[in-house]
C-alpha atoms as a PDB file:
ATOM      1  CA  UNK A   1     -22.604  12.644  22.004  1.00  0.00           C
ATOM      2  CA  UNK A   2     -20.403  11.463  25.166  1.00  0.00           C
ATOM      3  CA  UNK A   3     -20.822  13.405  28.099  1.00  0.00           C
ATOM      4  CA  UNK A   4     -18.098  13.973  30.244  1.00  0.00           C
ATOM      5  CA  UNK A   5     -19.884  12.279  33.519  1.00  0.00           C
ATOM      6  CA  UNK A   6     -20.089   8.888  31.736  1.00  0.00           C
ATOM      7  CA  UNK A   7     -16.452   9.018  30.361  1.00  0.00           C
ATOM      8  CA  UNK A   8     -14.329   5.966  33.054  1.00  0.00           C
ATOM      9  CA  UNK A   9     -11.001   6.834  31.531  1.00  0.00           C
ATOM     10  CA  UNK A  10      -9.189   8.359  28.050  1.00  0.00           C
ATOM     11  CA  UNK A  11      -5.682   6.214  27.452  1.00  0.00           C
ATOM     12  CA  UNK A  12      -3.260   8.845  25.844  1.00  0.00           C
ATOM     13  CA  UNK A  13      -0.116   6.496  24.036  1.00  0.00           C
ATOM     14  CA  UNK A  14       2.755   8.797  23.619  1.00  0.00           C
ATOM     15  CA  UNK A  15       1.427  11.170  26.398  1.00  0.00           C
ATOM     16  CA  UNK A  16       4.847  12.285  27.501  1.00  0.00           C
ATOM     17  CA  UNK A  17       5.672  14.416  24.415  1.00  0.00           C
ATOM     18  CA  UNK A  18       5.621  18.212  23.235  1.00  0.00           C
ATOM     19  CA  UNK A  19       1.885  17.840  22.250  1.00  0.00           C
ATOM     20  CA  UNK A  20       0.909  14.703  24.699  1.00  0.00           C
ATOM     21  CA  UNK A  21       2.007  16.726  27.904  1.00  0.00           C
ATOM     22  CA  UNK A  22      -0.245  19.328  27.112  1.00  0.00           C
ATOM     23  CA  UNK A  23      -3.093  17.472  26.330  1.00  0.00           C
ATOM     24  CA  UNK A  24      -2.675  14.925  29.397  1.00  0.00           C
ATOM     25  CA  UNK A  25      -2.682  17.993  31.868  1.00  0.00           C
ATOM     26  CA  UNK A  26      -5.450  20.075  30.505  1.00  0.00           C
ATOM     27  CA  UNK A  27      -7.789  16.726  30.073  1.00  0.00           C
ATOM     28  CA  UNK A  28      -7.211  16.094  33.529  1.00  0.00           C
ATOM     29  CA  UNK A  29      -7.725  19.657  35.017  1.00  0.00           C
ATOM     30  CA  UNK A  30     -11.339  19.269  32.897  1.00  0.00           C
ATOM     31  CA  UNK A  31     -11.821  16.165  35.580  1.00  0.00           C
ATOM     32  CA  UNK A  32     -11.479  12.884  32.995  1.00  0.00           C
ATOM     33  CA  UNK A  33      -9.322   9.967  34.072  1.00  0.00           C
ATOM     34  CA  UNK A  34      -6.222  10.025  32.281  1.00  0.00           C
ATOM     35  CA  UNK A  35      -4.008   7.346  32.279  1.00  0.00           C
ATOM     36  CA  UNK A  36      -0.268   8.057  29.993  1.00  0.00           C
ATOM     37  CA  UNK A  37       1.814   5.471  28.038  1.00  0.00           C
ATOM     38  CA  UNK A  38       5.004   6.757  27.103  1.00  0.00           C
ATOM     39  CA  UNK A  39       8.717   5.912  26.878  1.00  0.00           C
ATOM     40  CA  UNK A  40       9.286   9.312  28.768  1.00  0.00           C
ATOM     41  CA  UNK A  41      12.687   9.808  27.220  1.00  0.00           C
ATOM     42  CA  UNK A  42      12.587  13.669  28.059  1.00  0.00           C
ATOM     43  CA  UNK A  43      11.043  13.423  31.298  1.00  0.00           C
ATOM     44  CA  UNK A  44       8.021  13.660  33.115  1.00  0.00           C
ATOM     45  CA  UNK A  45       6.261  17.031  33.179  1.00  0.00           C
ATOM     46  CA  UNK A  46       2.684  15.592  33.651  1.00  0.00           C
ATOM     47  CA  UNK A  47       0.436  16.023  36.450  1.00  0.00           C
ATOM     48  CA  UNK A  48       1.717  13.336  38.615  1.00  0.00           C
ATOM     49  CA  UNK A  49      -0.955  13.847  41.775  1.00  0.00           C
ATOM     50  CA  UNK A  50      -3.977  13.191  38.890  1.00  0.00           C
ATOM     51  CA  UNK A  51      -2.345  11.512  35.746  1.00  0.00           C
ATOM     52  CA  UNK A  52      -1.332   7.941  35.864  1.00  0.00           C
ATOM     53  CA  UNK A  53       1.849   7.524  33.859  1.00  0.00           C
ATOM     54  CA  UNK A  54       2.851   3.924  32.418  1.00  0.00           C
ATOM     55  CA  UNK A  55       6.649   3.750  31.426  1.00  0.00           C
ATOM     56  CA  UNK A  56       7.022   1.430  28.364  1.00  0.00           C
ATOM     57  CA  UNK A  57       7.675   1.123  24.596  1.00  0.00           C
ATOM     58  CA  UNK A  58       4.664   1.137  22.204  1.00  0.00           C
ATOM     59  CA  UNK A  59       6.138  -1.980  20.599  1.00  0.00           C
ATOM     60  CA  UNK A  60       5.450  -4.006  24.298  1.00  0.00           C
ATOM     61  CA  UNK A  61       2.590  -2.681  24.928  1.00  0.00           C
ATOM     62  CA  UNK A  62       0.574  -4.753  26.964  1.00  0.00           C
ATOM     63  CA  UNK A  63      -3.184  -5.679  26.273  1.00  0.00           C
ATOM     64  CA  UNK A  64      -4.990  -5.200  29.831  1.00  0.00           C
ATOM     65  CA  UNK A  65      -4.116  -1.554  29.810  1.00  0.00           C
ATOM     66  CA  UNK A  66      -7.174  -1.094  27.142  1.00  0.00           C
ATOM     67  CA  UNK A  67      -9.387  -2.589  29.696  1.00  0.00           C
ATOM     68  CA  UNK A  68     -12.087  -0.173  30.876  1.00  0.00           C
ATOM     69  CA  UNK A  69     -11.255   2.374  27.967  1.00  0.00           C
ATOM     70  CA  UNK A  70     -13.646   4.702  26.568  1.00  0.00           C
ATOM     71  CA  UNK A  71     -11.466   6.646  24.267  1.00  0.00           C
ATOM     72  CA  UNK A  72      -7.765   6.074  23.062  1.00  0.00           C
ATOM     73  CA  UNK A  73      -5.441   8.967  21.461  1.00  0.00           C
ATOM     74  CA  UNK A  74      -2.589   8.082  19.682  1.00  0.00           C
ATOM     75  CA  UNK A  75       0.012  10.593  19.548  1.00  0.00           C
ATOM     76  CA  UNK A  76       3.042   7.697  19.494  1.00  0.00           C
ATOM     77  CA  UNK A  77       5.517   8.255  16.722  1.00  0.00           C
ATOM     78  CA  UNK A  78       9.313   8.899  16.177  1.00  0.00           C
ATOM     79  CA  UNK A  79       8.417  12.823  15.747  1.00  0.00           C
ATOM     80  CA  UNK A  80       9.958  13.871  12.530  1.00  0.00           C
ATOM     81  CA  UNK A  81      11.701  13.454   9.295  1.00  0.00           C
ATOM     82  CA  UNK A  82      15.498  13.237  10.678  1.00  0.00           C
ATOM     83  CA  UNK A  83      14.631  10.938  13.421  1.00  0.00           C
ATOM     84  CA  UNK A  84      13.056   8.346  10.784  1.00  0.00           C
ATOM     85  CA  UNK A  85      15.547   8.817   8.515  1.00  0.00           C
ATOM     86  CA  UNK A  86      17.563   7.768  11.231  1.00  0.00           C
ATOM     87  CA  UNK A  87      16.067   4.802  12.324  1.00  0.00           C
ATOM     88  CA  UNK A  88      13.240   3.285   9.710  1.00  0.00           C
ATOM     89  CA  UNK A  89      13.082  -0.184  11.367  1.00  0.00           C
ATOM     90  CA  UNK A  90      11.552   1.764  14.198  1.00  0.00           C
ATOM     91  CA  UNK A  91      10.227   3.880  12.590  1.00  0.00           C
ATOM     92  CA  UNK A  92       7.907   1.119  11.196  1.00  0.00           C
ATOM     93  CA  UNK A  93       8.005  -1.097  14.349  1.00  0.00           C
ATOM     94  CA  UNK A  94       6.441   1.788  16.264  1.00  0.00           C
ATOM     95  CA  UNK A  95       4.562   3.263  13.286  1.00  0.00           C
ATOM     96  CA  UNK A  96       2.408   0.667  11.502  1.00  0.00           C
ATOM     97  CA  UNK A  97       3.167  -2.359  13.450  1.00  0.00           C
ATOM     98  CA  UNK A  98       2.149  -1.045  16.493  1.00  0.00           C
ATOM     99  CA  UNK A  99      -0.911   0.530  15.458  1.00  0.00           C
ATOM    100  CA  UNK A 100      -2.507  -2.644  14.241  1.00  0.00           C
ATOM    101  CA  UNK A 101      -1.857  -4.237  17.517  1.00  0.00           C
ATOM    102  CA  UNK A 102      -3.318  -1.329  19.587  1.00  0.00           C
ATOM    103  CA  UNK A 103      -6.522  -1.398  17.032  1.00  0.00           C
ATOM    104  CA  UNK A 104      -6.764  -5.101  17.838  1.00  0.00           C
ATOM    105  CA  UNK A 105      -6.578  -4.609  21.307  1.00  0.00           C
ATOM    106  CA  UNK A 106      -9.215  -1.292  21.337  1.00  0.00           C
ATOM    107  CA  UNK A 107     -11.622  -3.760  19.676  1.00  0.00           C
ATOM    108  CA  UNK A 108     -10.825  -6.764  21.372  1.00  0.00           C
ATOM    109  CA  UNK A 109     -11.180  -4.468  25.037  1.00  0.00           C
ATOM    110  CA  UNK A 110     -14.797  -2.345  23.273  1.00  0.00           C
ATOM    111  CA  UNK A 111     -12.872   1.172  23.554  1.00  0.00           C
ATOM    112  CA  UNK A 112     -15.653   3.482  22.164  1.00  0.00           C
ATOM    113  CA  UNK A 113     -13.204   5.650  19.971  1.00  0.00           C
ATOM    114  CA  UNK A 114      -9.836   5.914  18.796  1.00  0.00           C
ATOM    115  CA  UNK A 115      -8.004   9.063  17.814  1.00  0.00           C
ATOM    116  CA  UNK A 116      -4.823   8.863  15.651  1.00  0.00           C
ATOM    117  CA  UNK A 117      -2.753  11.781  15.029  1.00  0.00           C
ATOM    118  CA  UNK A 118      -1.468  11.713  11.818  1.00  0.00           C
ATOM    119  CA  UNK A 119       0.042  14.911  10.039  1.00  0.00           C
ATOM    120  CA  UNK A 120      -0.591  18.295   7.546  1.00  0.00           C
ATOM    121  CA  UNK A 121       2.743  16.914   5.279  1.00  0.00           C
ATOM    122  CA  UNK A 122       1.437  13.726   4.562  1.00  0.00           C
ATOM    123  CA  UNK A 123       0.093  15.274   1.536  1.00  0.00           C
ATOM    124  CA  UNK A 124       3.064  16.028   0.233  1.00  0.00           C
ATOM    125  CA  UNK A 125       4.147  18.995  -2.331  1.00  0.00           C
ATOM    126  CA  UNK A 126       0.778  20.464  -3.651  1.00  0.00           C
ATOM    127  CA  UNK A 127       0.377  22.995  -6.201  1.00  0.00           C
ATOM    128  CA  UNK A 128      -3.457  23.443  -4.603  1.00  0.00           C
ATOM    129  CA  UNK A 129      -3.966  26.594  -2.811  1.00  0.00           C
ATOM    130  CA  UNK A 130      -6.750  24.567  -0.759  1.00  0.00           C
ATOM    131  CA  UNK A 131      -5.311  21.145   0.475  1.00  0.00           C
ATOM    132  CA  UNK A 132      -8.465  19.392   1.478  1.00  0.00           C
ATOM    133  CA  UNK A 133      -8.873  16.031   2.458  1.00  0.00           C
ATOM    134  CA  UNK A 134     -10.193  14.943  -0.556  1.00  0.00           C
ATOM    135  CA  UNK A 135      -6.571  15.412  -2.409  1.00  0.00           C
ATOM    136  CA  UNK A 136      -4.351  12.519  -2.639  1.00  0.00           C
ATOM    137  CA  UNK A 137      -1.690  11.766  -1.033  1.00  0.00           C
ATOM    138  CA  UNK A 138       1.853  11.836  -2.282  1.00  0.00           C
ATOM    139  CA  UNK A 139       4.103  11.290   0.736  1.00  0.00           C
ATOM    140  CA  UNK A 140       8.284  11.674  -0.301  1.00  0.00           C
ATOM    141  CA  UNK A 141       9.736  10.556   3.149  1.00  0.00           C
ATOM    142  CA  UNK A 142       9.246   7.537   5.708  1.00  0.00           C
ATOM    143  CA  UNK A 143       7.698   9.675   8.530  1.00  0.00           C
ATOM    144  CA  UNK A 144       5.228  10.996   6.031  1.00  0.00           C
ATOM    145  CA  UNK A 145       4.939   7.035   4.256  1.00  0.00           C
ATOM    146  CA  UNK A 146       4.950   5.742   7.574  1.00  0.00           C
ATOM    147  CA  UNK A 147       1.832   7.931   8.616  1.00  0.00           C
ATOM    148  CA  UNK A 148      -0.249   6.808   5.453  1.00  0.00           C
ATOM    149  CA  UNK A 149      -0.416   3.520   6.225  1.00  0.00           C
ATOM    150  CA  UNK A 150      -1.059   3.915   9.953  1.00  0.00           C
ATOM    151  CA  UNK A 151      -4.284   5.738   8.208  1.00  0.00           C
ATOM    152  CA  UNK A 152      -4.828   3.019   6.222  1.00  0.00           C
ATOM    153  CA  UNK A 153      -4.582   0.453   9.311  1.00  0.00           C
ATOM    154  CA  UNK A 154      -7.141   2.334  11.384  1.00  0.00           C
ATOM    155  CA  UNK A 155      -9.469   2.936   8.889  1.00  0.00           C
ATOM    156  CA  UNK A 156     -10.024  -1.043   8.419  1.00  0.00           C
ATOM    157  CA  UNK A 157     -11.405  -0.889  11.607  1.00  0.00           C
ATOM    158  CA  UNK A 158     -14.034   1.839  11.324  1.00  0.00           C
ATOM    159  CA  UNK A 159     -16.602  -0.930  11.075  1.00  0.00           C
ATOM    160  CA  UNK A 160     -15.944  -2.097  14.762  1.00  0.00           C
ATOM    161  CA  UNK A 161     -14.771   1.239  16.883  1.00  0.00           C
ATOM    162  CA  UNK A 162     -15.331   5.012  16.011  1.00  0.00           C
ATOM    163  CA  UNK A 163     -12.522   6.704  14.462  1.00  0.00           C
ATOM    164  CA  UNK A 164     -10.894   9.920  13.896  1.00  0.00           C
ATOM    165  CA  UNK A 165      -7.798  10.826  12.412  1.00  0.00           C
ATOM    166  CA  UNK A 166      -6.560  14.479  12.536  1.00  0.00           C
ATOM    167  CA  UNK A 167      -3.883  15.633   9.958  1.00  0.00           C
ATOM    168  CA  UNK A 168      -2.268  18.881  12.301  1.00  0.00           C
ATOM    169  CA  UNK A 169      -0.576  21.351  10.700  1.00  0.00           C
ATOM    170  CA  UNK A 170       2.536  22.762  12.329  1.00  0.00           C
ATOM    171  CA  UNK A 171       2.381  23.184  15.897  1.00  0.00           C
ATOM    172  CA  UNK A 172       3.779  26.059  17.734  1.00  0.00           C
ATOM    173  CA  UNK A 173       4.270  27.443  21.207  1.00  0.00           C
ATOM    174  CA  UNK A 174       4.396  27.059  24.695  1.00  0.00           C
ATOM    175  CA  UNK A 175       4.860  23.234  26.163  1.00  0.00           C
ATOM    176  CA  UNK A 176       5.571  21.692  29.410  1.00  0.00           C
ATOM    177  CA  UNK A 177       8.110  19.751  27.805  1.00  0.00           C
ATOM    178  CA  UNK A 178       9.042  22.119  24.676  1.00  0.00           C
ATOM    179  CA  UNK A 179      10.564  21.493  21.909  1.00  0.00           C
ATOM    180  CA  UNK A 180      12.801  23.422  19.755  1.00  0.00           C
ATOM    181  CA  UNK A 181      13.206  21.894  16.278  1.00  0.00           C
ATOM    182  CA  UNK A 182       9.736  22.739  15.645  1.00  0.00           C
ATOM    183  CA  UNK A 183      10.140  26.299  13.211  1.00  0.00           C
ATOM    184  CA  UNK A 184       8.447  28.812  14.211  1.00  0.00           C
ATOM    185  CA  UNK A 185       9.386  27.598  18.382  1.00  0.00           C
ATOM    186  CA  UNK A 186      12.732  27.301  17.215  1.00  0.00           C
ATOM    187  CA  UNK A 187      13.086  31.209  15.526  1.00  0.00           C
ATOM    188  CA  UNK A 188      11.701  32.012  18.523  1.00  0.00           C
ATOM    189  CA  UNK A 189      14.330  30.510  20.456  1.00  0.00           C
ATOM    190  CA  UNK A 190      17.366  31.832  18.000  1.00  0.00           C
ATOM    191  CA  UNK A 191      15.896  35.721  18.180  1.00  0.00           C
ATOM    192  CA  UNK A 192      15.784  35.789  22.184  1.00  0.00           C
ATOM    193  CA  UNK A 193      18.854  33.794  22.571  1.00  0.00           C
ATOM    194  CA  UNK A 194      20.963  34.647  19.851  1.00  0.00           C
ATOM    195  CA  UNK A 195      19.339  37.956  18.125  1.00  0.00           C
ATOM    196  CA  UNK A 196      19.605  35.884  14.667  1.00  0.00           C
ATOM    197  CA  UNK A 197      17.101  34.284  12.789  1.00  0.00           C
ATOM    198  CA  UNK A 198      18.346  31.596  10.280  1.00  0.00           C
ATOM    199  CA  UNK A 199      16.025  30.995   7.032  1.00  0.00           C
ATOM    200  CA  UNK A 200      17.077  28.804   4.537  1.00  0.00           C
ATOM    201  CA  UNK A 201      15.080  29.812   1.891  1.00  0.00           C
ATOM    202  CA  UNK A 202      11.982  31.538   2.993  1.00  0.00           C
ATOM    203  CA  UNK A 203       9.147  31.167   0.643  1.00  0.00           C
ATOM    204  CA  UNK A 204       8.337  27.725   1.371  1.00  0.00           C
ATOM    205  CA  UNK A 205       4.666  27.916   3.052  1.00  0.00           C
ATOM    206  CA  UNK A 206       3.839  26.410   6.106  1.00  0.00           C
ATOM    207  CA  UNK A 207       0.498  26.057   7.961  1.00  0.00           C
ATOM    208  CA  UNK A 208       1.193  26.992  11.296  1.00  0.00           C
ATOM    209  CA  UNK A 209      -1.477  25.333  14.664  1.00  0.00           C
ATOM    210  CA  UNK A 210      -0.898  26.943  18.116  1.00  0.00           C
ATOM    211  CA  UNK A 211      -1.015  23.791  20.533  1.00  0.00           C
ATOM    212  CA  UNK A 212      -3.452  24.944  22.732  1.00  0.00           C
ATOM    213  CA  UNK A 213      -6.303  24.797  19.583  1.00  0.00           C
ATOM    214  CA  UNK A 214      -4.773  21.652  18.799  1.00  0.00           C
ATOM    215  CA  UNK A 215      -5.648  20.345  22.965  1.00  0.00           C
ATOM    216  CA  UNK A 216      -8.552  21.851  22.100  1.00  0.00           C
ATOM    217  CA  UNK A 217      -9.589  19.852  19.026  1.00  0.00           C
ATOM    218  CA  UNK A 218      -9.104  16.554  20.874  1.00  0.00           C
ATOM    219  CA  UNK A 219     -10.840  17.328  23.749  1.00  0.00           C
ATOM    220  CA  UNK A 220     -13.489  18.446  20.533  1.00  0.00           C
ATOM    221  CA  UNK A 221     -13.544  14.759  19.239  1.00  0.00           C
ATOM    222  CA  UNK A 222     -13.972  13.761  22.762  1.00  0.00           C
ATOM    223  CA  UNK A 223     -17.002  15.417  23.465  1.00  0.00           C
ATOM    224  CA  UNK A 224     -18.309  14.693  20.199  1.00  0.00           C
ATOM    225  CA  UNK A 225     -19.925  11.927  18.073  1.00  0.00           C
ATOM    226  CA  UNK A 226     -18.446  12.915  14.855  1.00  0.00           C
ATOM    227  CA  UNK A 227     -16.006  10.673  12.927  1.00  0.00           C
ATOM    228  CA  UNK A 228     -13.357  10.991   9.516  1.00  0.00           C
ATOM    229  CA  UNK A 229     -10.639  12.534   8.863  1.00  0.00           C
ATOM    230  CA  UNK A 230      -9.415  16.351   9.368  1.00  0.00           C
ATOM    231  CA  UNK A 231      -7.048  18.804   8.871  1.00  0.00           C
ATOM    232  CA  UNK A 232      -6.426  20.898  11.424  1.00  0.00           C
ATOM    233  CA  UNK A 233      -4.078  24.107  10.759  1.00  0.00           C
ATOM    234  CA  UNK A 234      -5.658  27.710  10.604  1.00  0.00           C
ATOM    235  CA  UNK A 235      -2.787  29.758   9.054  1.00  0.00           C
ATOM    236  CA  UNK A 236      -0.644  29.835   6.084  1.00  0.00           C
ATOM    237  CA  UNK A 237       2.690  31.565   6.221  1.00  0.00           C
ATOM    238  CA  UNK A 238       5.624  31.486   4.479  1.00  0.00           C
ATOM    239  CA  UNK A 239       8.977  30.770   6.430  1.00  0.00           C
ATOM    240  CA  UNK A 240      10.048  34.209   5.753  1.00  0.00           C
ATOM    241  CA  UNK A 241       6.609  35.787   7.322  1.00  0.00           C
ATOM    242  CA  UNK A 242       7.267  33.690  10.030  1.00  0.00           C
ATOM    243  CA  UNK A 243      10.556  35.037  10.854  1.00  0.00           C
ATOM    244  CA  UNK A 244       9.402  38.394  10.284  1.00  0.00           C
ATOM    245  CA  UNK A 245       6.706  37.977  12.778  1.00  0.00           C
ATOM    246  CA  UNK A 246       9.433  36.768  15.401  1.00  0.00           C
ATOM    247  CA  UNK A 247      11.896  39.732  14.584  1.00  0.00           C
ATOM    248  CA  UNK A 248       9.199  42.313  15.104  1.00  0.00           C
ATOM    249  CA  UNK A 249       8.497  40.924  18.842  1.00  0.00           C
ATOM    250  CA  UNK A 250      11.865  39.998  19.849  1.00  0.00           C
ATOM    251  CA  UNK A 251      13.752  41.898  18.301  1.00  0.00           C
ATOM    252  CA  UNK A 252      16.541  40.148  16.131  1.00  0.00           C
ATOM    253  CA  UNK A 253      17.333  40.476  12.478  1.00  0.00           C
ATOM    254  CA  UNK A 254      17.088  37.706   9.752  1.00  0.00           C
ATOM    255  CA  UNK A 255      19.671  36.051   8.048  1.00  0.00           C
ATOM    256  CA  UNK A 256      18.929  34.004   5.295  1.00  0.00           C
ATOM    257  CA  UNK A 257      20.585  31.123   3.427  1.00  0.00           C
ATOM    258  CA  UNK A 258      19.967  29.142   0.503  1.00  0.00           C
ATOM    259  CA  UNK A 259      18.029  25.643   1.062  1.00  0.00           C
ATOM    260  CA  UNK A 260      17.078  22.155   0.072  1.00  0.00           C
ATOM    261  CA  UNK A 261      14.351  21.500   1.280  1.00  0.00           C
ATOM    262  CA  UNK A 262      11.742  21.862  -0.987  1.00  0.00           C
ATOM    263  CA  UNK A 263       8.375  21.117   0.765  1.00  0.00           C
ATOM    264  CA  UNK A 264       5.859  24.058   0.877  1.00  0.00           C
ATOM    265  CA  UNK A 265       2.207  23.341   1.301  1.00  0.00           C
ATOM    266  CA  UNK A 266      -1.435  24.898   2.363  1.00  0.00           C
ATOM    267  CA  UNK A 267      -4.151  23.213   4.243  1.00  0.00           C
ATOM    268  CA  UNK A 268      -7.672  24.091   4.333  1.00  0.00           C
ATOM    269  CA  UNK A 269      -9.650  22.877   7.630  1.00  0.00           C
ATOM    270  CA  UNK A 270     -13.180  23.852   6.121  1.00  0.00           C
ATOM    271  CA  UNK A 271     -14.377  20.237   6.928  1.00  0.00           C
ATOM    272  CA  UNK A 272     -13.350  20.558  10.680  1.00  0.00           C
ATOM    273  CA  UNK A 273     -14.487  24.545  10.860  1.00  0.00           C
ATOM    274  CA  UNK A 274     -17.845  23.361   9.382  1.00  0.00           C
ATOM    275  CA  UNK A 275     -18.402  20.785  12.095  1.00  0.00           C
ATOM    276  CA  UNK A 276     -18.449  23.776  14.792  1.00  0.00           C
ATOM    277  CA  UNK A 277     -14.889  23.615  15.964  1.00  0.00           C
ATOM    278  CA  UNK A 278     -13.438  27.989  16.199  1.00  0.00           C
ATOM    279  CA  UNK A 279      -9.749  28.450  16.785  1.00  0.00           C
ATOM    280  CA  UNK A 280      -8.411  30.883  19.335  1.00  0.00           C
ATOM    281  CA  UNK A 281      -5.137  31.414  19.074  1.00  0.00           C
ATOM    282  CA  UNK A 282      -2.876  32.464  16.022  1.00  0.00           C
ATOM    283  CA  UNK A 283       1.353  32.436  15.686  1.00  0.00           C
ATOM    284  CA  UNK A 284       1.719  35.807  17.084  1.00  0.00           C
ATOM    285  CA  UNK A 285       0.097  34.716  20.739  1.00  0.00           C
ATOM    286  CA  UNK A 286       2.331  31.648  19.940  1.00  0.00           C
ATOM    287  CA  UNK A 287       5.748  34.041  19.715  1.00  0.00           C
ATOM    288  CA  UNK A 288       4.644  35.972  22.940  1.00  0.00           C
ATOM    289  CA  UNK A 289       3.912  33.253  24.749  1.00  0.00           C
ATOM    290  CA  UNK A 290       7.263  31.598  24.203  1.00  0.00           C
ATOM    291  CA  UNK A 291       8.591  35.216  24.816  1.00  0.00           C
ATOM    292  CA  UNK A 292       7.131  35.533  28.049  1.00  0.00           C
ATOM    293  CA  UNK A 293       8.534  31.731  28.910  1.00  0.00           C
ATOM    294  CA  UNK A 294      12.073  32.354  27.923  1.00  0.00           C
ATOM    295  CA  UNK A 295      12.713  34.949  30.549  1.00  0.00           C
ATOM    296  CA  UNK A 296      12.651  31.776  33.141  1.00  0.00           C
ATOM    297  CA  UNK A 297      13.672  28.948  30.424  1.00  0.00           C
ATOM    298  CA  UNK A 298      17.166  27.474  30.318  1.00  0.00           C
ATOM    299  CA  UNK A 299      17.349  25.439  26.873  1.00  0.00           C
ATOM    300  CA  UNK A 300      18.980  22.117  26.995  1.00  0.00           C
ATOM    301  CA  UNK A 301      19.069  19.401  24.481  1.00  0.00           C
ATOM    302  CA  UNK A 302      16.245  18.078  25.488  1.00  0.00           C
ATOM    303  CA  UNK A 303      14.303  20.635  23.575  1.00  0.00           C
ATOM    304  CA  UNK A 304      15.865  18.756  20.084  1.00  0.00           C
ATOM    305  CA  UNK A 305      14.508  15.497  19.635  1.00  0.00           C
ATOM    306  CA  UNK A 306      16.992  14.627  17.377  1.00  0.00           C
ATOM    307  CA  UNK A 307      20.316  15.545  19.594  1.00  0.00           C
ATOM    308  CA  UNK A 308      18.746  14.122  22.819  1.00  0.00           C
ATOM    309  CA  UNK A 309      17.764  10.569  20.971  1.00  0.00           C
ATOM    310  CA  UNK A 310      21.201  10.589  19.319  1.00  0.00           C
ATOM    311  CA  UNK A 311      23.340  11.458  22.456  1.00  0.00           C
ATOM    312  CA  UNK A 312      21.522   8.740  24.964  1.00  0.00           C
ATOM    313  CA  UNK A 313      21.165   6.240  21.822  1.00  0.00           C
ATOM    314  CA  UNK A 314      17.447   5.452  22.270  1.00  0.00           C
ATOM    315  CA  UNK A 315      17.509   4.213  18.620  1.00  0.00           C
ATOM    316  CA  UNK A 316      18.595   1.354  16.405  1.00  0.00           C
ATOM    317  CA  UNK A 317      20.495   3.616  13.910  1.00  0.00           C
ATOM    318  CA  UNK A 318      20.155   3.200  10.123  1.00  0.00           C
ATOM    319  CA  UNK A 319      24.003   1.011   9.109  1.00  0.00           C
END
């Protein structure tokens, strides 16, 4: 077990993002020594008095910032489907290639674990009504490819640094630095803003992950000794629920168009439950907590990955 007294400093790469923010600023109010690597295309919204932020690109990392490590998290990646699909040579460059130079460098510097966030749709479509992480995986786009063999990269090095890889559902809610094209944030966004919720389709199933039990399953892994791979995702709703769910508290109505995308899948995070770790939250504190947000919030295209990376051409687009 680590305790918290003995822990120098906790390296967070990507620690600018939706998830990353959050994590970086709660970590810090808890009194460890965070230092954030991060391109910082959407801003700064950590806690610049306690967090030390490091502008760069994952690709250039450079190797003395693992000195004095304890623990890495890597929560690095082009975010979702449309922005690889936009880009795959960096979506690989910053995926896979990176990651085996950031291993080499957490051995080569003794960091004493590293924490990979991976993702829930890595496994694909499955039938299963329990997606454990025993199943195989059948990944069908280059974000979800992409993420296998990062897996597969930091697992060869279990032999020489502690690992953990978390597979998160869908996360939801409130974020310094928020985004939007995230489902259930972004119904909640159409129903207060424009009193209509688009579904296309509706029974695909989704497991839903409020961030703040996803904060709190790293700092979990922190704390802790145990290592392997986990899903973490506590609810399964269909997109239609979800939407239904928003309506109720914000009071819009649904409209709902035919789709092509066909992914729908379940997660069961029995192996991470049994280990001691309890949720708190579920969607519903997720929609009031955005609720209670949006009376202040003034939505910009920040809060879309994709339209803010397209419209200041961070990326080498696919010709």
């Amino acid at each position: 077990m680590f305790k918290k007294d003995k822990l120098k400093k906790i390296l967070i790469i990507g620690g600018g993002g939706y998830i990353g923010t959050e994590l970086a600023n709660y970590l810090s109010k808890k009194k460890y020594k965070i230092i954030c690597f991060d391109t910082f295309w959407f801003g700064n919204n950590l806690d610049k008095k306690n967090i030390k932020a490091i502008k760069g690109d994952v690709r250039t990392i450079k190797q003395n910032i693992f000195k004095d490590i304890d623990i890495v998290i890597n929560l690095a990646y082009l975010s979702n489907d449309p922005l690889c699909e936009l880009s795959p040579k960096d979506t690989w460059e910053t995926g896979p290639l990176a990651i085996h130079f950031i291993m080499e460098n957490c051995v080569k510097y003794k960091v004493k674990k590293f924490i990979f966030a991976s993702s829930g749709s890595i496994y694909g479509l499955k039938k299963e009504k329990k997606v454990h992480e025993n199943l195989g995986l059948d990944p069908i786009t280059d974000y979800n490819k992409s993420k296998m063999v990062c897996e597969n990269v930091v697992n060869s090095y279990k032999d020489k640094i502690k690992i953990v890889i978390l597979r998160p559902a869908t996360v939801c809610g409130y974020s310094k630095r928020l985004r939007l094209d995230v489902v259930l944030n972004l119904f909640c966004y159409q129903a207060y803003f424009k009193k209509k919720i688009i579904v296309t389709g509706g029974k695909q199933i989704r497991p839903l992950l409020d961030i703040r039990d996803m904060v709190r399953c790293y700092e979990f892994f922190i704390k802790c000794n145990f290592t392997g791979t986990f899903n973490v995702g506590f609810e399964q709703l269909s997109i239609l629920e979800m939407a239904k769910s928003v309506s109720k508290y914000l009071n819009s109505k649904i409209v709902i168009k035919k789709s092509n995308d066909p992914r729908s899948y379940r997660m069961d995070s029995s192996k991470l439950l049994n280990l001691g770790f309890k949720p708190k939250y579920n969607h519903l504190e997720s929609i009031m907590n955005l609720k209670n947000f949006f009376k202040v919030f003034k939505p910009s295209d920040k809060n879309w990955n994709l339209k803010w990376i397209i419209k200041n051409n961070f990326l080498e687009k696919k010709k």
